[in-house]
Protein backbone atom coordinates (compact mmCIF):
# COMPACT_ATOMS: atom_id res chain seq x y z
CA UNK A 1 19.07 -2.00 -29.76
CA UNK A 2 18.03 -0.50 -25.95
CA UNK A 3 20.12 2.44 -25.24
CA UNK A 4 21.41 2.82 -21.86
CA UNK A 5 22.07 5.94 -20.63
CA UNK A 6 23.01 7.49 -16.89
CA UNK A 7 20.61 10.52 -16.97
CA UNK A 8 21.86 13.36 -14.18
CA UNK A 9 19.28 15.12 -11.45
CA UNK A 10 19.37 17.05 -9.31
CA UNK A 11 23.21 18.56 -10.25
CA UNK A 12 25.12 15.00 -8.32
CA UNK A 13 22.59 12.07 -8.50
CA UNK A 14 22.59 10.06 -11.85
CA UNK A 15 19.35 7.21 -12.55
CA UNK A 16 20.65 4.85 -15.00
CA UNK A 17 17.58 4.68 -17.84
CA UNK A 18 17.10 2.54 -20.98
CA UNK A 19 15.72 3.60 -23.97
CA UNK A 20 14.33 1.40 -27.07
CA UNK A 21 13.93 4.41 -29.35
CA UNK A 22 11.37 4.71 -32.12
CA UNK A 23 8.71 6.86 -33.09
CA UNK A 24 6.36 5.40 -31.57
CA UNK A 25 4.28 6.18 -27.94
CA UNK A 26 6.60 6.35 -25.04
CA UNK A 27 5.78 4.00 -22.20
CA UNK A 28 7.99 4.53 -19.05
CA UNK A 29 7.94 0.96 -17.39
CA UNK A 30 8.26 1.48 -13.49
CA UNK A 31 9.55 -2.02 -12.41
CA UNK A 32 8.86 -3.89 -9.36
CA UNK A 33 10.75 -4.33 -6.02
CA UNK A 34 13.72 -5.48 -6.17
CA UNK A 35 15.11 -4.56 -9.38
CA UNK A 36 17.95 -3.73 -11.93
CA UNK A 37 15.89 -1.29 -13.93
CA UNK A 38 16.98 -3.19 -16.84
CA UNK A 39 13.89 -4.31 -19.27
CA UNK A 40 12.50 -7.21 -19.52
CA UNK A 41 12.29 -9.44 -22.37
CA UNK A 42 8.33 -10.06 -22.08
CA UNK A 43 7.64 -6.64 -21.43
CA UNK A 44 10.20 -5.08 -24.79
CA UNK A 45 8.13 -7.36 -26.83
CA UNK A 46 5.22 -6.67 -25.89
CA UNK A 47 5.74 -2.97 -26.69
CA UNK A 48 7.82 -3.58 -29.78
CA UNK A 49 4.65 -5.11 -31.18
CA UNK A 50 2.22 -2.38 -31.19
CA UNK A 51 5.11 0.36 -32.28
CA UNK A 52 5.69 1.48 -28.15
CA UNK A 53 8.95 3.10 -27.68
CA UNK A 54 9.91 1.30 -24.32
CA UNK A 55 11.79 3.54 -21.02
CA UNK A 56 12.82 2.28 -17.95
CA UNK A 57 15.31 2.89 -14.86
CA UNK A 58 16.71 1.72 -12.15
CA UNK A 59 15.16 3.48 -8.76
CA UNK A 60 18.04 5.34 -6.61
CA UNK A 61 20.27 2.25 -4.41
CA UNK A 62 19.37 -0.13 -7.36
CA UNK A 63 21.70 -0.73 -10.58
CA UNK A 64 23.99 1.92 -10.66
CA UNK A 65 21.77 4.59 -10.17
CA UNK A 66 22.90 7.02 -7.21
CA UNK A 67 21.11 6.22 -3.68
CA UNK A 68 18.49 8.91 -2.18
CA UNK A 69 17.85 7.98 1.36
CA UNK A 70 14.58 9.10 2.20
CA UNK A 71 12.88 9.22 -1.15
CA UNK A 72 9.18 8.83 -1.64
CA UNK A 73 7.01 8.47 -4.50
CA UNK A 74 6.65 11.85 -5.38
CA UNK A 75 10.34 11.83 -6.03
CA UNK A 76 9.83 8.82 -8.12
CA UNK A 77 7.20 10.87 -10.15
CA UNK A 78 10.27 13.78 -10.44
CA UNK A 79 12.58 11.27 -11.51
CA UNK A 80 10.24 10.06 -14.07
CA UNK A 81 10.08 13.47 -15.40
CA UNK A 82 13.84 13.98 -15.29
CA UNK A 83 14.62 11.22 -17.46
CA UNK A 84 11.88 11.78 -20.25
CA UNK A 85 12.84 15.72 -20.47
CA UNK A 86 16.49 14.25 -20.92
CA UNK A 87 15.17 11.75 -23.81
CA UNK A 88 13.23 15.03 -25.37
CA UNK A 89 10.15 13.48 -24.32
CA UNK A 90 6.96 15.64 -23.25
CA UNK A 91 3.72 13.32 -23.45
CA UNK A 92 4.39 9.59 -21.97
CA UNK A 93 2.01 7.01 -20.32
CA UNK A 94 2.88 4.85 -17.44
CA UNK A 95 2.91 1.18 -16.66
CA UNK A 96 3.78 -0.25 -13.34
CA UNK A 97 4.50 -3.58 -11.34
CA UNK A 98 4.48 -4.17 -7.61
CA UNK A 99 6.97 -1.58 -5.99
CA UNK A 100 7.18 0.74 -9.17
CA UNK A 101 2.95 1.42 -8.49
CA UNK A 102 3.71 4.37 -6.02
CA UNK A 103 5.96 6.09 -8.26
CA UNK A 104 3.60 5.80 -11.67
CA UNK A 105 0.11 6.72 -10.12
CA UNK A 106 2.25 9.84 -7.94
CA UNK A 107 3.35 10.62 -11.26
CA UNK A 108 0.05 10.58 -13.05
CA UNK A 109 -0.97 12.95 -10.05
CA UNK A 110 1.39 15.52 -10.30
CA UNK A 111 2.39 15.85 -14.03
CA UNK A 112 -1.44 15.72 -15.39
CA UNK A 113 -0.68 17.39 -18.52
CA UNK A 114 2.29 14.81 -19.55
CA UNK A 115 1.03 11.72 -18.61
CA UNK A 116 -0.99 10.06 -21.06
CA UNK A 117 -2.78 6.86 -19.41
CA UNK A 118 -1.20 4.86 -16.45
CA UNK A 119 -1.44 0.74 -15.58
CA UNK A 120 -0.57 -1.06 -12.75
CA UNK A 121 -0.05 -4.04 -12.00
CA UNK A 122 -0.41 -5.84 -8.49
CA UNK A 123 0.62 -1.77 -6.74
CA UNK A 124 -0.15 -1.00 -3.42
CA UNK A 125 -2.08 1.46 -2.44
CA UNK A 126 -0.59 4.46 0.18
CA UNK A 127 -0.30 3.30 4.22
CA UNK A 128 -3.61 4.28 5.34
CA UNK A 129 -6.10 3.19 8.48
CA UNK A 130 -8.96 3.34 6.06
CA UNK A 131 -8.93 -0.55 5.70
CA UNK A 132 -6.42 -3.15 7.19
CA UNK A 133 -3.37 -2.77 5.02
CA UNK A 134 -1.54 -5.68 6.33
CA UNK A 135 -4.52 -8.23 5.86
CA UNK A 136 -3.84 -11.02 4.10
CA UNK A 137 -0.19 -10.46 3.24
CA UNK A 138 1.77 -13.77 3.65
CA UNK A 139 5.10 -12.09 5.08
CA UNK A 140 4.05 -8.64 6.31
CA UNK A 141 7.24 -8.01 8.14
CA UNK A 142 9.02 -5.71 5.89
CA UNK A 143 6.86 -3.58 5.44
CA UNK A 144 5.84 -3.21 9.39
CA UNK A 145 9.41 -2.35 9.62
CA UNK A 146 9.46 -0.35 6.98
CA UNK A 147 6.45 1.92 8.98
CA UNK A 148 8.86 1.71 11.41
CA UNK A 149 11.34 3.91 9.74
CA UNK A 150 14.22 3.18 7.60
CA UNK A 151 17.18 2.03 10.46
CA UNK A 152 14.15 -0.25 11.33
CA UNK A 153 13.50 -1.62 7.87
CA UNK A 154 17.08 -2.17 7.45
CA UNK A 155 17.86 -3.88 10.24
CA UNK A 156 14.92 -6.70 9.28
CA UNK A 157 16.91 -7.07 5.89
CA UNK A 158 19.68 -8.12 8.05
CA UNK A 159 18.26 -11.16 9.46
CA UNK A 160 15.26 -12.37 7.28
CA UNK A 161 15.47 -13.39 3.56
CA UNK A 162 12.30 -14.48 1.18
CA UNK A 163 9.38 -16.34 2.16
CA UNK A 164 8.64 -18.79 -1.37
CA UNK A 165 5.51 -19.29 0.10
CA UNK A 166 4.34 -15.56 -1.06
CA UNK A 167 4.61 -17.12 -4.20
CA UNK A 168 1.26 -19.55 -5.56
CA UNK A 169 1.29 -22.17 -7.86
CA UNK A 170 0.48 -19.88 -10.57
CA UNK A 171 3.34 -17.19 -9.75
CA UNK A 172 5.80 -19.79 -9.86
CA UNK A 173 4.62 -21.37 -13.23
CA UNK A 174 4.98 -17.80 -14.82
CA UNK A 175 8.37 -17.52 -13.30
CA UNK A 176 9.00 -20.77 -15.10
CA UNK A 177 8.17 -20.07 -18.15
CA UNK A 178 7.15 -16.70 -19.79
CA UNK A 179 8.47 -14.20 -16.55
CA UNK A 180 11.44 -15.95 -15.94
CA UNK A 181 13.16 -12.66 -16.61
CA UNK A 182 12.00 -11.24 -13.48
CA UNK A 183 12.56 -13.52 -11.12
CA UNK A 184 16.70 -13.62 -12.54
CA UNK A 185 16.83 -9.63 -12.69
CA UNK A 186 15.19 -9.89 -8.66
CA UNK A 187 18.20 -12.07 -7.96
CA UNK A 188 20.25 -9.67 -9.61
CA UNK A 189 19.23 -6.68 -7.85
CA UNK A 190 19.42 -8.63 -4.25
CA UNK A 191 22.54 -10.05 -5.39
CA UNK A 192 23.67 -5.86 -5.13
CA UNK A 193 22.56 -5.30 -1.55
CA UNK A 194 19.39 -4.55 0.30
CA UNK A 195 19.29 -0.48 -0.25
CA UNK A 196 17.06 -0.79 -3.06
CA UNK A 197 14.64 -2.95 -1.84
CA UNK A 198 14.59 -0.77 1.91
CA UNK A 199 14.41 2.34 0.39
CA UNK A 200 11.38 1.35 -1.64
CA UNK A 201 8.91 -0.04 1.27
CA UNK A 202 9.93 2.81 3.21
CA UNK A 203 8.47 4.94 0.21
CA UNK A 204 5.86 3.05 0.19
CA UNK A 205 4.34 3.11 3.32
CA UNK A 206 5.39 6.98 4.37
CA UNK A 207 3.62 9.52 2.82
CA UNK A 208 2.97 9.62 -1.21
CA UNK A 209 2.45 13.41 -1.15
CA UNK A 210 0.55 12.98 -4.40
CA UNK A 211 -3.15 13.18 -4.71
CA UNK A 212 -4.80 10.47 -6.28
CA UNK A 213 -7.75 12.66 -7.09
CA UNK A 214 -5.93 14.52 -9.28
CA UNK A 215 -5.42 12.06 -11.87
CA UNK A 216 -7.08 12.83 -14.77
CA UNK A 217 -5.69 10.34 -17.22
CA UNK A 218 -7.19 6.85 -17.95
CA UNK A 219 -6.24 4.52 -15.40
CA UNK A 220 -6.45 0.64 -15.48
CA UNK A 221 -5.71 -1.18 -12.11
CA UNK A 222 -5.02 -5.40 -12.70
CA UNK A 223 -4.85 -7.10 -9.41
CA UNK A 224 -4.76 -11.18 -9.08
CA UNK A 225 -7.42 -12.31 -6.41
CA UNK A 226 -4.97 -14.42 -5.03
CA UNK A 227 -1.94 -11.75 -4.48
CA UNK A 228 -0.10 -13.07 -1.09
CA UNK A 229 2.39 -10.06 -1.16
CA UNK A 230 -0.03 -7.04 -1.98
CA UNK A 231 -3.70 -8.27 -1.12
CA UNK A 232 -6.42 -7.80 -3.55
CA UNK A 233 -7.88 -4.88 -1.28
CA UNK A 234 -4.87 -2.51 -1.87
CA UNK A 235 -6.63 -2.80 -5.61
CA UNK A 236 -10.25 -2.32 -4.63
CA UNK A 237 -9.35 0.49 -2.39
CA UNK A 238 -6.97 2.72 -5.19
CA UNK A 239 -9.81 2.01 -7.53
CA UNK A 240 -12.19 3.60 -5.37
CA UNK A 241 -9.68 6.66 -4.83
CA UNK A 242 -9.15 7.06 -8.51
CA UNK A 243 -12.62 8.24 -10.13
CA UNK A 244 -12.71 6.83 -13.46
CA UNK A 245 -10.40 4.13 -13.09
CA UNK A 246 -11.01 0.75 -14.73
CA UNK A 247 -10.46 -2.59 -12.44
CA UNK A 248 -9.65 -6.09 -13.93
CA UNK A 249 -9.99 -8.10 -11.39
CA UNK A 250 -7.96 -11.17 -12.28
CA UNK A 251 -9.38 -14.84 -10.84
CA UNK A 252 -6.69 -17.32 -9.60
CA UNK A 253 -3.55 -14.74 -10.13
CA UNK A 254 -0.97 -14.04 -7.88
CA UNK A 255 1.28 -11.23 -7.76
CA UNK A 256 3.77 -12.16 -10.59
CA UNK A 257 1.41 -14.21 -12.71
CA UNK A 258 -0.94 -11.17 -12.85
CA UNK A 259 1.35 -9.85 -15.78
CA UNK A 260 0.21 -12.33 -18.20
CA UNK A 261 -2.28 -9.58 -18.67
CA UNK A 262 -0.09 -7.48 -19.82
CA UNK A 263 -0.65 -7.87 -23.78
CA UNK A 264 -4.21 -7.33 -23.31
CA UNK A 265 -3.21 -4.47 -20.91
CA UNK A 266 -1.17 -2.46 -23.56
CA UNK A 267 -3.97 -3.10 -26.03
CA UNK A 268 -6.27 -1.48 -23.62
CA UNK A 269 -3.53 1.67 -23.63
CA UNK A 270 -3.25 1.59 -27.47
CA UNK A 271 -7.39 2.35 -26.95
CA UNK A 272 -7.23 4.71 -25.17
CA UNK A 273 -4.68 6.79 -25.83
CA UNK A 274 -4.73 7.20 -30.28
């Protein structure tokens, strides 16, 4: 049975945060964009099958977890913290999707000493000039907006919905069948409002103020080749930021059927990290 608990910060913000219990590892799960913060069936089995104790929340504006206008992923990283110290947690790794990648490698980056290993899955990498950010995205609009600032990002969430064509073949056959979860808790979370989702490209394209450099835990990046939402560059450049780092490049994937990979992905964690 997942525990759900609203965790408080920061003295009047609460971050609802679920909790599988166990002895085993803690894995903090930083989901996509948008979100409930909720876990996912795939993902809880996954874990429960190599003895990982399984945390996750919902980012400020999503769920019922209090909005922070403004945030950026170092407050994600914070958060993180917040909600392990409040589960008596002190050493966790970090897996991330999409939206949550920001948050997990800033966290990596800034709590050296507590995080264990970190994955991602399909992340971005941090706004930069040093290669074209925007290339090959299918609907890029967003998150030009959301460079724009956040009264700019919102006001595209007004008057343009989802593009299905960000989606391949492949993405929508895993949404079909074994990540069907995460397309229904996406509808959830946009079913709430847009807050969520605005708040989290604005993060993701202002500053980071985490240094990737710093990471000195194990680090796997999985990236599909044929991502139409974050381009397989974003992947190729983090892993040339992150020394060390390990890059599965994934043939014929697209941004949500990249997490088949997750099994193996854990396994590689379980490696790494007895």
């Amino acid at each position: 049975m997942t525990d759900v608990v609203d965790v408080r910060v920061d003295g009047d913000r609460t971050l609802r945060a679920y909790d599988s219990g166990g002895s085993g590892p803690v894995l903090v799960w930083h989901p996509g964009s948008p979100h409930t913060g909720a876990p996912l069936a795939p993902l809880m089995a996954a874990a429960a099958d190599r003895g990982l104790r399984l945390v996750t929340y919902a980012r400020p504006s999503y769920g019922t977890s209090t909005p922070q206008v403004g945030r950026d992923a170092a407050d994600g990283a914070n958060d993180t913290v917040r909600i392990v110290d409040a589960f008596g947690v002190d050493r966790f790794a970090l897996i991330a999707y999409s939206g949550g990648g920001p948050s997990a490698l800033a966290g990596a980056a800034l709590f050296p000493d507590r995080a264990t290993a970190v994955i991602t899955f399909a992340s971005m990498a941090p706004y930069t000039d040093a290669f074209d950010w925007f290339a090959g995205m299918r609907s890029d609009g967003a998150l030009r907006a959301a460079v724009a600032g956040r009264d700019a990002r919102r006001r595209y969430a007004d008057t343009h919905g989802f593009d299905p064509e960000t989606f391949t073949q492949a993405d929508w056959a895993a949404l079909s069948d074994r990540w069907g979860a995460l397309g229904q808790d996406a509808q959830a979370a946009e079913g709430a409002g847009p807050d969520g989702l605005v708040d989290d490209d604005v993060a993701s394209t202002s500053p980071w103020r985490a240094d990737l450099a710093a990471i000195t835990a194990p680090v796997l990046l999985v990236h599909g080749t044929d991502d139409r939402i974050i381009p397989y560059a974003h992947a190729e450049w983090l892993h040339r930021a992150i020394a060390g780092s390990e890059f599965w490049s994934r043939p014929g994937d697209g941004h949500v059927s990249v997490l088949n990979a997750v099994p193996a992905a854990l396994d590689w964690l379980l490696d790494r990290t007895r």
